[in-house]
C-alpha atoms as a PDB file:
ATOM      1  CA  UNK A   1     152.273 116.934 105.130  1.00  0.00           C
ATOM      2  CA  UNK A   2     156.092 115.813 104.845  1.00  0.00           C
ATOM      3  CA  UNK A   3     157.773 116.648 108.293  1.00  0.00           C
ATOM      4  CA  UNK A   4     161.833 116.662 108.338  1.00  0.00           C
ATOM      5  CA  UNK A   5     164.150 116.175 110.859  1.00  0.00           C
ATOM      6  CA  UNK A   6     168.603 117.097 109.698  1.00  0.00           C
ATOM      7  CA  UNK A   7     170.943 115.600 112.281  1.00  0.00           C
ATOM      8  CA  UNK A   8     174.990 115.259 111.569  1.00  0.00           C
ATOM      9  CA  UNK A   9     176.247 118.992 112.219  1.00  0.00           C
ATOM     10  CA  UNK A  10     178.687 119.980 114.146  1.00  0.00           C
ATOM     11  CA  UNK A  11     182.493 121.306 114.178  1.00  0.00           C
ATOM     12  CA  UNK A  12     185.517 119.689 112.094  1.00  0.00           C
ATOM     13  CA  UNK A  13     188.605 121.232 111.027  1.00  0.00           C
ATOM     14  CA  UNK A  14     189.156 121.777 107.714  1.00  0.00           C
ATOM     15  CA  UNK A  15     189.914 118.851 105.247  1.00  0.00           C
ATOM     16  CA  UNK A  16     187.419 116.916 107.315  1.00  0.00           C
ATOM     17  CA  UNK A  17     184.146 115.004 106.671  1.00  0.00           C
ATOM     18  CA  UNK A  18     180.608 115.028 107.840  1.00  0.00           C
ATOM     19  CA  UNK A  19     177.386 113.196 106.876  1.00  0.00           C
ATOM     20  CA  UNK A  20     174.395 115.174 107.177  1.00  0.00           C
ATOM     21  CA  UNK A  21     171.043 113.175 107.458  1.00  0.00           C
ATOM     22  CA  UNK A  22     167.491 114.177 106.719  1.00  0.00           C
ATOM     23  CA  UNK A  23     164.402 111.750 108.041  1.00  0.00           C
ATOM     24  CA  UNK A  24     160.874 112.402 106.190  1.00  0.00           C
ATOM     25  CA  UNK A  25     157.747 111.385 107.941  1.00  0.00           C
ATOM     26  CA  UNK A  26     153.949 111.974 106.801  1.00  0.00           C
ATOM     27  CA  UNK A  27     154.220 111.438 103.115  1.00  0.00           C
ATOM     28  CA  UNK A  28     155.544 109.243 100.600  1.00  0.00           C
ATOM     29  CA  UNK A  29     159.184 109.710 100.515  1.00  0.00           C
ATOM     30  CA  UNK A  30     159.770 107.488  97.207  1.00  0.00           C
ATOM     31  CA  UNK A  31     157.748 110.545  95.205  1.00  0.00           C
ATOM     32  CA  UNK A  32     159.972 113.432  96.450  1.00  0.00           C
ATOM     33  CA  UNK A  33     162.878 114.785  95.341  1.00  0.00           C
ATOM     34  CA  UNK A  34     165.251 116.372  97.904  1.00  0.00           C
ATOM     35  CA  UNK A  35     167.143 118.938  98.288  1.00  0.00           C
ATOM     36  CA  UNK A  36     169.989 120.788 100.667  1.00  0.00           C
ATOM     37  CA  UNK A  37     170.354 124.380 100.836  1.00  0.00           C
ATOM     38  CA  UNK A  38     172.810 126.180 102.986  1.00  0.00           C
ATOM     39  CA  UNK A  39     172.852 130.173 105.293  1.00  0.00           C
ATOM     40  CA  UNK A  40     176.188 131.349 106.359  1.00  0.00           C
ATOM     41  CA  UNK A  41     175.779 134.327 108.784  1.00  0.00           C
ATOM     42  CA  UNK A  42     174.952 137.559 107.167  1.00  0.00           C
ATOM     43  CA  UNK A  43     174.186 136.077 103.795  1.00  0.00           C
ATOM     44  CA  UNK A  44     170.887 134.370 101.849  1.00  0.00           C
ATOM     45  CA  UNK A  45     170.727 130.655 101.340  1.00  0.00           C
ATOM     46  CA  UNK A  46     171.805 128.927  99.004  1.00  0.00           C
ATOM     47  CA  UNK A  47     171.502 126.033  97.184  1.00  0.00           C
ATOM     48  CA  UNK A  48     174.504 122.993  97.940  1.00  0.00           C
ATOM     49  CA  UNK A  49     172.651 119.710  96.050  1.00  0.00           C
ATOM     50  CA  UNK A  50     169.392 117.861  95.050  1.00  0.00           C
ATOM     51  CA  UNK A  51     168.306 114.336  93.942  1.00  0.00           C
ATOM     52  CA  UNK A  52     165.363 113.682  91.879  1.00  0.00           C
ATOM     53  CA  UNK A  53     162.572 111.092  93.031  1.00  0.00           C
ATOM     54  CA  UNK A  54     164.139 108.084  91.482  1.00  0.00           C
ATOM     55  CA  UNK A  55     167.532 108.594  93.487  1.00  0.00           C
ATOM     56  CA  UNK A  56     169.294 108.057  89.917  1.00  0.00           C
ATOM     57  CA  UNK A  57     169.808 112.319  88.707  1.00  0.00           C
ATOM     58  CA  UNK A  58     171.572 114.740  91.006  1.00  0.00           C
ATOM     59  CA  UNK A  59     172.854 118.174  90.923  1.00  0.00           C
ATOM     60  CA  UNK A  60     175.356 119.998  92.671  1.00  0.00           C
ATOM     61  CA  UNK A  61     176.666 123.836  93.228  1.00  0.00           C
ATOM     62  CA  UNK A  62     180.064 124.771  91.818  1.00  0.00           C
ATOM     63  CA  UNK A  63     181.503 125.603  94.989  1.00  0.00           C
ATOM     64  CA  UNK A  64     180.691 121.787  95.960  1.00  0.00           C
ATOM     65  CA  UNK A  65     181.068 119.635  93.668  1.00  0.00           C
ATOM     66  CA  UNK A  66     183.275 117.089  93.674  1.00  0.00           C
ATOM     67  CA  UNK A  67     183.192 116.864  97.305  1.00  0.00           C
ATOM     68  CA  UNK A  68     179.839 116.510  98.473  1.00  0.00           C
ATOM     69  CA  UNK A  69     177.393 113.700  97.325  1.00  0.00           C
ATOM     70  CA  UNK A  70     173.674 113.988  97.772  1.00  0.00           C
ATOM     71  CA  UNK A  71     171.969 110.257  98.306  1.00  0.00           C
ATOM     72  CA  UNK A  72     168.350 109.179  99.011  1.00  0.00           C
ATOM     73  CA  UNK A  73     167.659 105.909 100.869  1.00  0.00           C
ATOM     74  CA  UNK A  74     163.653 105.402 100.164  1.00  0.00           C
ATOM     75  CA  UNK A  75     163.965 102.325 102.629  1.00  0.00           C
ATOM     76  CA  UNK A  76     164.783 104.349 105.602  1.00  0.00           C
ATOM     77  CA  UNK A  77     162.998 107.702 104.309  1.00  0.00           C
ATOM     78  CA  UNK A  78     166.331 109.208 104.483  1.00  0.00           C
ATOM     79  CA  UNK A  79     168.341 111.634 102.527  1.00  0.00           C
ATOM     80  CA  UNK A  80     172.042 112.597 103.363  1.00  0.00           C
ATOM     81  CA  UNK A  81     174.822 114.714 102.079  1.00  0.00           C
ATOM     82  CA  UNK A  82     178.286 113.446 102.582  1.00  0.00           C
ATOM     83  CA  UNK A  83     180.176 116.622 102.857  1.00  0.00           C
ATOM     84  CA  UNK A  84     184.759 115.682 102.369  1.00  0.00           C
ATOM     85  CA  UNK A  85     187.845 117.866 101.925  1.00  0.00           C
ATOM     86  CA  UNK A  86     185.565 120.633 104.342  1.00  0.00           C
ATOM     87  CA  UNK A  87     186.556 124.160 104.276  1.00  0.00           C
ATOM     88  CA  UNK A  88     185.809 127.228 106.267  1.00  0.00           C
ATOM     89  CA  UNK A  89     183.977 128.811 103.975  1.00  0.00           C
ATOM     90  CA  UNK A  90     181.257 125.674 104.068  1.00  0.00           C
ATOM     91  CA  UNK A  91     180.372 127.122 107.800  1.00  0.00           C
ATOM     92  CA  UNK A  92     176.395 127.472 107.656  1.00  0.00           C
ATOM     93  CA  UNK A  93     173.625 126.500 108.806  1.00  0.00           C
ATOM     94  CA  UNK A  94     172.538 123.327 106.332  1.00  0.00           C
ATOM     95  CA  UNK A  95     168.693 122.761 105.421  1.00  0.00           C
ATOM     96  CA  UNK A  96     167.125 120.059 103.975  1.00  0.00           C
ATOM     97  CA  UNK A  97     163.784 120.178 101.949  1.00  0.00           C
ATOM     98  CA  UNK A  98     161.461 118.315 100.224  1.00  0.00           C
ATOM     99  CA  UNK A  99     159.300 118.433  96.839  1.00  0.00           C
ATOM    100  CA  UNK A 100     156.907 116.246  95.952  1.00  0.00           C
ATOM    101  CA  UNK A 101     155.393 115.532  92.940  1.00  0.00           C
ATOM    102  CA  UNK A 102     157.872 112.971  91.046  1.00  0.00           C
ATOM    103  CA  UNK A 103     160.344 115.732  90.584  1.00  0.00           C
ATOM    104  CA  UNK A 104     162.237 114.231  87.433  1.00  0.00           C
ATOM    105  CA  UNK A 105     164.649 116.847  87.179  1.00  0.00           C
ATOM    106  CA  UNK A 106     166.299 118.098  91.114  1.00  0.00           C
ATOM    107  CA  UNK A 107     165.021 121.474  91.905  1.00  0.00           C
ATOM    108  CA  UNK A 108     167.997 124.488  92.486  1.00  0.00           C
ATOM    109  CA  UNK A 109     165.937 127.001  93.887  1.00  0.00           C
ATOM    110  CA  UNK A 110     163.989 127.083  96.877  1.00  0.00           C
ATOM    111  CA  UNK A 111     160.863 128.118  95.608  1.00  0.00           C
ATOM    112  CA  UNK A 112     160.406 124.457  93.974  1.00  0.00           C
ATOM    113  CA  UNK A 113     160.004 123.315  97.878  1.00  0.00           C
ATOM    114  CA  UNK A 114     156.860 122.836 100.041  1.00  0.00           C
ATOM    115  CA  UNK A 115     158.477 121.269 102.968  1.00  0.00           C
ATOM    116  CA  UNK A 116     161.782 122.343 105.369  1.00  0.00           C
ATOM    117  CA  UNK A 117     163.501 121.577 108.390  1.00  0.00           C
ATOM    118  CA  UNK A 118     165.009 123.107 111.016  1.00  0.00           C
ATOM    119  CA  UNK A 119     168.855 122.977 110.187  1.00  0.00           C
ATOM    120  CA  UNK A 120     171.867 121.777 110.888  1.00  0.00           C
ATOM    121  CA  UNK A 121     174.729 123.772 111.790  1.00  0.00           C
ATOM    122  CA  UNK A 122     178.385 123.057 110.692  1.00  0.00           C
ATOM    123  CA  UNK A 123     180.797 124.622 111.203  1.00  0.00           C
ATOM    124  CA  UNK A 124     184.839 124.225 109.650  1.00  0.00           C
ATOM    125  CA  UNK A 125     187.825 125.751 111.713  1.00  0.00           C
ATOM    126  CA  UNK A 126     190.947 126.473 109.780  1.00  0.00           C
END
């Protein structure tokens, strides 16, 4: 049983930066791949970025890439998403998730995750 814990959210105008952070207890977090997935009010969630297992392939959403980096650190059974050049439309509510298995290729759809946390909210004023 992997439990996960997001911390990092909050409110910064746009053109700003935040790190999001995800702890994983109660498994073996160097097996997992990870993955952040996002719920702006009044729509579905969606996927933002994953990492494989091995830390070493990610993948990223159109609508962030190039400014958001996903990054696993198996030493503090951490994942985070550095989030730059913020804009209002990134205002959700960010989730992170886990999938174990040794995940070579990162999962893009939620239904390749067992395990979720609570969210983080961020928010981006214009």
């Amino acid at each position: 049983q992997v439990q996960l814990v997001e911390s990092g959210g909050g409110l910064v105008q746009a053109g700003g930066s935040l790190r999001l952070s995800c702890a994983a207890s109660g498994g073996t977090f160097s097996t997992v791949g990870m993955g952040w997935f996002r719920q702006a009010p009044g729509k579905e969630r969606e996927f933002v970025a994953a990492i494989n297992w091995t830390g070493r392939i990610t993948t990223y959403a159109d609508s962030v890439k190039g400014r958001f980096t996903i990054s696993k650190d198996n030493a503090k059974n951490t994942v985070y998403l550095q989030m730059n050049v913020l804009k209002p439309e990134d205002t959700a509510v960010y989730y992170c998730a886990a999938r174990q298995g040794f995940p070579v290729v990162p999962g893009t759809t939620e239904d390749k995750y067992g395990y979720w946390g609570q969210g983080t909210q961020v928010t981006v004023s214009s």
